[in-house]
C-alpha atoms as a PDB file:
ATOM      1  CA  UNK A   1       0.000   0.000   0.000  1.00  0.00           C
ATOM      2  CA  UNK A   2       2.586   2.175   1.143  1.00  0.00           C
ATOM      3  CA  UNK A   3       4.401   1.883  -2.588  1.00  0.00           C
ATOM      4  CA  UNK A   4       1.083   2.635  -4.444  1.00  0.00           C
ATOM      5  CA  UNK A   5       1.076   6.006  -2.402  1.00  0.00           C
ATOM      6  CA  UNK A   6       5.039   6.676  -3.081  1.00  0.00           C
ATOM      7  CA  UNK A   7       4.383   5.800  -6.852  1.00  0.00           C
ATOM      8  CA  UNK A   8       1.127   8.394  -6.713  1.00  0.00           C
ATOM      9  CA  UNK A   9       3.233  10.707  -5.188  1.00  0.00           C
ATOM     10  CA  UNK A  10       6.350  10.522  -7.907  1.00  0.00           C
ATOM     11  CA  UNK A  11       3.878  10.704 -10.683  1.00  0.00           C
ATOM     12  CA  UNK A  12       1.845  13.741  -9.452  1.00  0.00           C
ATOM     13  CA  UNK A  13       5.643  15.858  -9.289  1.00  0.00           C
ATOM     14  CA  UNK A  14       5.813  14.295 -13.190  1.00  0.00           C
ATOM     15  CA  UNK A  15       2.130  14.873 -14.512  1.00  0.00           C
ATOM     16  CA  UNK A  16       1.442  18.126 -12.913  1.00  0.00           C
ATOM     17  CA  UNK A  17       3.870  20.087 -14.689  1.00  0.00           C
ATOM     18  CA  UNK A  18       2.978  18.527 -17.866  1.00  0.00           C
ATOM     19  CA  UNK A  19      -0.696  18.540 -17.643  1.00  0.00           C
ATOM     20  CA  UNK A  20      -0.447  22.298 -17.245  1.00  0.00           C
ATOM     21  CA  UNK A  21       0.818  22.735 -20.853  1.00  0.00           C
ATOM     22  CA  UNK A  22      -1.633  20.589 -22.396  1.00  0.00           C
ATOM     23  CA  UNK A  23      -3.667  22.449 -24.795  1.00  0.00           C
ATOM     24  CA  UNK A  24      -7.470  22.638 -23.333  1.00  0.00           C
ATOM     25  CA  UNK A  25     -10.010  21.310 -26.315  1.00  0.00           C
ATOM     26  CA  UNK A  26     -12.748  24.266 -27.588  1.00  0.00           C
ATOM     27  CA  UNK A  27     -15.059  21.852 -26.725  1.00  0.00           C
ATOM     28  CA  UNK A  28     -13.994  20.770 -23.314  1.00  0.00           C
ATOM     29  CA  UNK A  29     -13.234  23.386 -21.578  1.00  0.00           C
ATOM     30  CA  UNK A  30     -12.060  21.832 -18.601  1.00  0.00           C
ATOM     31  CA  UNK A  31      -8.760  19.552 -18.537  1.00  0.00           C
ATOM     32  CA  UNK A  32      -8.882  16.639 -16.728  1.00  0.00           C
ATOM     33  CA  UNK A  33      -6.028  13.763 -15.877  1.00  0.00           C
ATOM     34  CA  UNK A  34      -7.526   9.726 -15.773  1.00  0.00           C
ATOM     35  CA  UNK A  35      -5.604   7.216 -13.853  1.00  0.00           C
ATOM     36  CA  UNK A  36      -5.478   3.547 -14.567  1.00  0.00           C
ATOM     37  CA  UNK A  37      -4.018   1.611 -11.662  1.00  0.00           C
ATOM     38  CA  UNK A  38      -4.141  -1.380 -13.734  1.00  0.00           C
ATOM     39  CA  UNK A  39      -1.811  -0.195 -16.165  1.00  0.00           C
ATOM     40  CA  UNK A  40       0.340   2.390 -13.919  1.00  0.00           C
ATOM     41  CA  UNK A  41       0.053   4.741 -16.471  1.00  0.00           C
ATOM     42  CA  UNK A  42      -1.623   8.558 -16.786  1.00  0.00           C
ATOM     43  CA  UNK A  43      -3.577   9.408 -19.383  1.00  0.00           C
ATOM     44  CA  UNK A  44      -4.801  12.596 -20.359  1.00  0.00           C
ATOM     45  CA  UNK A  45      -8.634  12.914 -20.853  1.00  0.00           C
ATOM     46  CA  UNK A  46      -8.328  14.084 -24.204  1.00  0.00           C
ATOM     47  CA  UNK A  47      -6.105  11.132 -25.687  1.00  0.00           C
ATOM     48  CA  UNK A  48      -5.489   7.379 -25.426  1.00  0.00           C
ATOM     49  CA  UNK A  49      -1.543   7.693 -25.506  1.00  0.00           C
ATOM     50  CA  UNK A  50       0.249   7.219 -22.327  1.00  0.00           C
ATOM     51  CA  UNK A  51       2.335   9.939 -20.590  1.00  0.00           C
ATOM     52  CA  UNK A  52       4.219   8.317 -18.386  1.00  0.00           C
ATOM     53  CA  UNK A  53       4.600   4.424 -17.603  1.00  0.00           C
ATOM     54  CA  UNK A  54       5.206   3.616 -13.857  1.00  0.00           C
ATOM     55  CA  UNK A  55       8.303   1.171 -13.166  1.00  0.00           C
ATOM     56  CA  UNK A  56       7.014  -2.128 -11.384  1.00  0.00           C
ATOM     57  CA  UNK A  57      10.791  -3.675 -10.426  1.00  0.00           C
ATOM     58  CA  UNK A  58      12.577  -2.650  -7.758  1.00  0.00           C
ATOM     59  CA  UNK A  59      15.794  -0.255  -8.576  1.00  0.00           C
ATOM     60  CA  UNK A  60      19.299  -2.353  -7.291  1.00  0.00           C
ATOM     61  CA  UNK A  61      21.572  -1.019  -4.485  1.00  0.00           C
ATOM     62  CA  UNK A  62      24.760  -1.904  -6.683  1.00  0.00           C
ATOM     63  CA  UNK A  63      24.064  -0.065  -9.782  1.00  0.00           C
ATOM     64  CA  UNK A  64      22.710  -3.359 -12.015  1.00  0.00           C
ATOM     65  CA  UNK A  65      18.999  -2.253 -12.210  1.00  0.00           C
ATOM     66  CA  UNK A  66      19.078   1.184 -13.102  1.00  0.00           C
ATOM     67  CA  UNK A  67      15.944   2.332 -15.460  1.00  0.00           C
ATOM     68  CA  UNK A  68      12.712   1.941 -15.322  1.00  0.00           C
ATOM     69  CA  UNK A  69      12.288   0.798 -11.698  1.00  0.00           C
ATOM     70  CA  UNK A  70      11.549   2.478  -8.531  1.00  0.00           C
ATOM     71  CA  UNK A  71      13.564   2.664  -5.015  1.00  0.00           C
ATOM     72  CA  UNK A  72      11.168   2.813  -1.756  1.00  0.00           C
ATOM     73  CA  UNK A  73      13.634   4.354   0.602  1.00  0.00           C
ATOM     74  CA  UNK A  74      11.888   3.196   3.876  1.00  0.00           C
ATOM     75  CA  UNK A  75      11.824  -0.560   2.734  1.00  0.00           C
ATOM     76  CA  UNK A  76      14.980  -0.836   0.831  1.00  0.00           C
ATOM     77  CA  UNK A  77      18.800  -0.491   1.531  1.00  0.00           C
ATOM     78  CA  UNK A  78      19.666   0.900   5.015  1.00  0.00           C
ATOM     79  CA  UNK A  79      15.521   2.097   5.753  1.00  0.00           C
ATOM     80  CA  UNK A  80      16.659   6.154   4.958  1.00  0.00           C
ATOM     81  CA  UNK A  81      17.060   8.455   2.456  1.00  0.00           C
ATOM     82  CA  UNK A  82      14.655   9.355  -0.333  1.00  0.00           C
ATOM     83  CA  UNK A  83      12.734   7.484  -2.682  1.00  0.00           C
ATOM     84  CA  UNK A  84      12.764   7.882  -6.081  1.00  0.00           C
ATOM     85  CA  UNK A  85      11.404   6.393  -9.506  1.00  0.00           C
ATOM     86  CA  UNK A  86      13.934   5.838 -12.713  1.00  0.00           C
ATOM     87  CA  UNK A  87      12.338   6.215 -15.958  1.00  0.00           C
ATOM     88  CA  UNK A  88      13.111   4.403 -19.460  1.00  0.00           C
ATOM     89  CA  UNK A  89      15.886   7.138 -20.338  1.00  0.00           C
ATOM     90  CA  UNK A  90      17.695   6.740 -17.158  1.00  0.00           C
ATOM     91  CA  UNK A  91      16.274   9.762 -15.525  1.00  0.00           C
ATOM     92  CA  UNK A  92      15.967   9.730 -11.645  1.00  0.00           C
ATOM     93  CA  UNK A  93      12.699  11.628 -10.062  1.00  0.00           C
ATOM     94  CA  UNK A  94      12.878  12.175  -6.177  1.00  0.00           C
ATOM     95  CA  UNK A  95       9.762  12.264  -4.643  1.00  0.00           C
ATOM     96  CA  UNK A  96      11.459  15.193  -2.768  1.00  0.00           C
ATOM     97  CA  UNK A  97      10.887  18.077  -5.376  1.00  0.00           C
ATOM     98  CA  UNK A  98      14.328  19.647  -3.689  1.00  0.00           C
ATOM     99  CA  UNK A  99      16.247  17.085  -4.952  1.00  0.00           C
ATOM    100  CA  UNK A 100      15.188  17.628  -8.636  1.00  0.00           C
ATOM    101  CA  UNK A 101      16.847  20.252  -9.450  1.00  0.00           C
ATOM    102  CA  UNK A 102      19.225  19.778 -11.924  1.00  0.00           C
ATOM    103  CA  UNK A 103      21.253  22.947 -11.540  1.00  0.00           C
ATOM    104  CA  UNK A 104      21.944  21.434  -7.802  1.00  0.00           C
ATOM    105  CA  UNK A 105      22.870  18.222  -9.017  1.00  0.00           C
ATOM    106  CA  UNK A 106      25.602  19.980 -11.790  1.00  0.00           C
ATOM    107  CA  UNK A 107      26.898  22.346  -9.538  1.00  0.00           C
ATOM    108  CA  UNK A 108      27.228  18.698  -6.487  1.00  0.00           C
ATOM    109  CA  UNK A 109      29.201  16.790  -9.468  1.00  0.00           C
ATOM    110  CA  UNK A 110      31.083  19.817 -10.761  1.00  0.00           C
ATOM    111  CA  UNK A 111      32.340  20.222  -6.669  1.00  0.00           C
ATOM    112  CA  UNK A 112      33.172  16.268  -6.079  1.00  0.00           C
ATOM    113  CA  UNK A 113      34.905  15.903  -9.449  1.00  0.00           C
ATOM    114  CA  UNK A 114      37.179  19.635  -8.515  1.00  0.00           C
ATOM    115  CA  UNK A 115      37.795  18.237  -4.761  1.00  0.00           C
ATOM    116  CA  UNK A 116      39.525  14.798  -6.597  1.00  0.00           C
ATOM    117  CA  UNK A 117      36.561  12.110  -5.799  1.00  0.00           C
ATOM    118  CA  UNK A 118      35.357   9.409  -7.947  1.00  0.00           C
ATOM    119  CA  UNK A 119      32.189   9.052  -9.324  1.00  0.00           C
ATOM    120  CA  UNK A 120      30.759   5.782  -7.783  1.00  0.00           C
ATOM    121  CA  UNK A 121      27.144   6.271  -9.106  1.00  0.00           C
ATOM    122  CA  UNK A 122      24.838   4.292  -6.484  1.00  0.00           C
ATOM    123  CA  UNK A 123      25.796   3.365  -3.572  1.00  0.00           C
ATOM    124  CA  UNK A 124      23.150   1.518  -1.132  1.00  0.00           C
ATOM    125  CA  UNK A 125      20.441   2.530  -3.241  1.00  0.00           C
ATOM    126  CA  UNK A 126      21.837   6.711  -3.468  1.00  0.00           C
ATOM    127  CA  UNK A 127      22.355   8.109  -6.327  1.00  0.00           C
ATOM    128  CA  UNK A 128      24.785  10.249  -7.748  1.00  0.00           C
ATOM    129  CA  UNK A 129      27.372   9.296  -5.534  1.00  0.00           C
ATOM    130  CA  UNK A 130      31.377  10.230  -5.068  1.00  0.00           C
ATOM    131  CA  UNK A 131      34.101   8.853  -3.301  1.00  0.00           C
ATOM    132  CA  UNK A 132      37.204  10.132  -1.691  1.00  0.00           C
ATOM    133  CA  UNK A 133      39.510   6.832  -2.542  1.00  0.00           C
ATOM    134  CA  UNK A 134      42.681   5.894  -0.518  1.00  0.00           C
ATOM    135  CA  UNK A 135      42.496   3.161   2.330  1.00  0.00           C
ATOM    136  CA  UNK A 136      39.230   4.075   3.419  1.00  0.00           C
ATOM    137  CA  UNK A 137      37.177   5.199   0.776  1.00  0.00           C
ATOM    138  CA  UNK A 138      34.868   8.006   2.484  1.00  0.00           C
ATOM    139  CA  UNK A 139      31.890   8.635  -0.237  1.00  0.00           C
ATOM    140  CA  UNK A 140      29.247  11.449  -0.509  1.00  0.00           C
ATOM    141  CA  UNK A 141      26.129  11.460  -2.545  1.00  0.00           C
ATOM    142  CA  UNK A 142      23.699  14.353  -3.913  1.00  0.00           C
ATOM    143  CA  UNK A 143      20.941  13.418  -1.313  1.00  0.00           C
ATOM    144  CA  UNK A 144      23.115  13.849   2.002  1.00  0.00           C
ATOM    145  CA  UNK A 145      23.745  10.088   2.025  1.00  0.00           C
ATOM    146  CA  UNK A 146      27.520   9.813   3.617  1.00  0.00           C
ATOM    147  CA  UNK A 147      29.612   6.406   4.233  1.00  0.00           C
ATOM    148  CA  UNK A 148      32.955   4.889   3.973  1.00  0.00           C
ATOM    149  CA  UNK A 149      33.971   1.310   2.345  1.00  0.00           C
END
């Protein structure tokens, strides 16, 4: 139950924005959004074509699933952090709006990759990670998430 509401959640931050640029119909004036939960998909009232395809798998900790599938932050890896969905493309959507900004996550790599650290990618389920390598590895990612290996 908890994931349907997550999933609900990730797709209203997606849907919103785009549902406000959808062209209203002269003879409907009002716009409306239709959900299928037995597809995971949004449709718009006005078409049959699917915006946006939820992910049903589970992302990996370890960087081998890594598009469409979703991480559940309070089930999965070490129970904290944020959840997110991965689309087909490989992009990542926090269901924390702050963490979707893509100027923040430029100007987060541009500062790890200037300090020295490695780009790691995910790391227990985090994304965007970097690591300061040498005996102990001590590694940073975009969401706060901070360990060593």
């Amino acid at each position: 139950m908890k994931i349907a509401v997550i999933i609900a959640a990730a797709t209203a931050l997606v849907v919103g924005p785009l549902a406000s640029t959808l062209p209203e119909s002269p003879e409907s004036p009002e716009s409306t959004t239709t959900v299928s939960a037995r597809s995971a998909s949004f449709l718009p009232a006005s078409t049959s074509t699917p915006l946006l395809k939820l992910p049903t798998k589970p992302c990996s900790d370890d960087n081998t699933v890594t598009r469409s599938c979703y991480w559940d932050a309070a089930k999965m890896g070490n129970g904290k952090g944020y959840s997110y969905i991965v689309d087909g493309r490989g992009n990542v959507i926090y269901l924390n709006p702050k963490l979707n900004k893509q100027s923040a996550r430029l100007k987060f790599n541009a500062a790890q990759s200037r300090a020295g650290k490695e780009h790691w990618g995910t790391v227990d389920g985090h994304r965007f990670c970097w690591a300061k390598v040498g005996d102990t590895s001590y590694i940073q990612c975009f969401d706060g998430y901070k360990t060593s290996s």
